[in-house]
Protein backbone atom coordinates (compact mmCIF):
# COMPACT_ATOMS: atom_id res chain seq x y z
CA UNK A 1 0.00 0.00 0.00
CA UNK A 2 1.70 3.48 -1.23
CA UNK A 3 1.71 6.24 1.72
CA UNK A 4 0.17 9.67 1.04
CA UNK A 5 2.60 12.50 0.24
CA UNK A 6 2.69 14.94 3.12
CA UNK A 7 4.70 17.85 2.23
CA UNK A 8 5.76 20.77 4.39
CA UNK A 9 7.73 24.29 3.65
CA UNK A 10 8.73 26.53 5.85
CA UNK A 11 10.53 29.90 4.82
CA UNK A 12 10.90 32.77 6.93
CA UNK A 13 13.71 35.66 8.25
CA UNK A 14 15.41 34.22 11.35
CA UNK A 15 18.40 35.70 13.19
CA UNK A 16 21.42 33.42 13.56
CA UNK A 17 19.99 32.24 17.18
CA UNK A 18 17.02 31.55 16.45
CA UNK A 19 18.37 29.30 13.67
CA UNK A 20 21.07 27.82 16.13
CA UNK A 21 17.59 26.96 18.37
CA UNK A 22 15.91 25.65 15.43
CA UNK A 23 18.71 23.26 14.38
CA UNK A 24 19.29 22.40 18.36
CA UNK A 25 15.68 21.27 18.04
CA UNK A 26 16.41 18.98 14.73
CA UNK A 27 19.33 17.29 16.91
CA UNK A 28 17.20 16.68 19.51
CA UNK A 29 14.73 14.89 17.41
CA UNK A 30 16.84 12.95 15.42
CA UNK A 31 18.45 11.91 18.72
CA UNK A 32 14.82 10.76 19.80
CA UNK A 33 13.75 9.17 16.09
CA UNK A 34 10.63 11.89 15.88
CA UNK A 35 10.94 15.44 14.10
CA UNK A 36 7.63 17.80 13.94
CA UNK A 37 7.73 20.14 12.36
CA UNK A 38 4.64 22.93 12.41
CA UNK A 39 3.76 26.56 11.67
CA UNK A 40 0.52 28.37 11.14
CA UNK A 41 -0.37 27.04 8.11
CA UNK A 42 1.47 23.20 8.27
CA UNK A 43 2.26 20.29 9.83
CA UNK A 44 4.57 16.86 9.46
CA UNK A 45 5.79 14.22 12.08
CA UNK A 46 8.70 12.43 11.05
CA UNK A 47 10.58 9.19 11.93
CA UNK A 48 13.50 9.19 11.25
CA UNK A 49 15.12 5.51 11.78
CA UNK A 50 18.00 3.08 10.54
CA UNK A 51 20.29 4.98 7.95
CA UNK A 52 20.65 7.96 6.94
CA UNK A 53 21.39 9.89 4.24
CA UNK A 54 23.16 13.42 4.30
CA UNK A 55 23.49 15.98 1.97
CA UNK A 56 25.37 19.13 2.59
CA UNK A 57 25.82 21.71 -0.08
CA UNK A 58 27.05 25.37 -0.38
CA UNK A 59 27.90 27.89 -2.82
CA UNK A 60 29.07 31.98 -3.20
CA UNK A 61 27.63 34.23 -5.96
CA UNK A 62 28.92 37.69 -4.83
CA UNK A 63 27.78 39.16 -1.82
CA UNK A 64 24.90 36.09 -1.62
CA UNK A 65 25.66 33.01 0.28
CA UNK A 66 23.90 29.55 0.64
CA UNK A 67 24.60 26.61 2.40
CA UNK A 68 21.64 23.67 2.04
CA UNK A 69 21.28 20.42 4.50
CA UNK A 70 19.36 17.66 3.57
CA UNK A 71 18.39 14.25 5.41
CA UNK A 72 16.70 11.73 4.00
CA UNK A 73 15.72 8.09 5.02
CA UNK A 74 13.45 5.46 3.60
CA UNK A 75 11.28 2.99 5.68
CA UNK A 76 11.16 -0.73 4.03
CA UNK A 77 7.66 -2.14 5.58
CA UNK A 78 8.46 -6.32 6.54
CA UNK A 79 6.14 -6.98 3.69
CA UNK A 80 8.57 -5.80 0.92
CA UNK A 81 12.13 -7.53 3.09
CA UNK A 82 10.59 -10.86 2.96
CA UNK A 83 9.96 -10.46 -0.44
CA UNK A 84 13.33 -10.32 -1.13
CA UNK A 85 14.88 -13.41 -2.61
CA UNK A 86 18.82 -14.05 -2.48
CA UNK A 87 20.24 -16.55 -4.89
CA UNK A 88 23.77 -17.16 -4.41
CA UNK A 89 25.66 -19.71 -7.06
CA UNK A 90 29.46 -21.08 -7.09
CA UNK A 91 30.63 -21.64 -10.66
């Protein structure tokens, strides 16, 4: 059975603190395997379990600077593991 897609965004002017509480806050949930993530308008609870992937990026264009984060992770239900078949043959 496919999941719904939940999506949230979030974009907004933050000082450098506020950003250092927001990111405390992501450590803290990965650290606990549940994110939530709300605002007025949105939310999205996330598990976060087994491996994950990271994806750091950053760039300079001028005066404008950008650094990106991304974590990802993908749950694999018991359904689709026993499904899996492993063949193994010695020639």
């Amino acid at each position: 059975m496919k999941q719904d897609k939940k999506n949230f965004r979030h974009e907004s002017l933050q000082d450098a603190q506020s950003i250092l509480k927001i990111l405390n806050a992501v450590v803290e949930g990965l650290e606990k395997g549940k994110l939530s993530l709300r605002d007025d308008e949105d939310e999205i609870i996330l598990n976060p379990q087994g491996l994950l992937q990271l994806k750091m990026t950053a760039n300079q264009e001028g005066n404008r600077y950008n650094f990106g984060l991304k974590v990802s992770w993908q749950i694999e239900s018991e359904q689709s593991i026993q499904k899996k078949t492993l063949h193994v043959d010695a020639d």
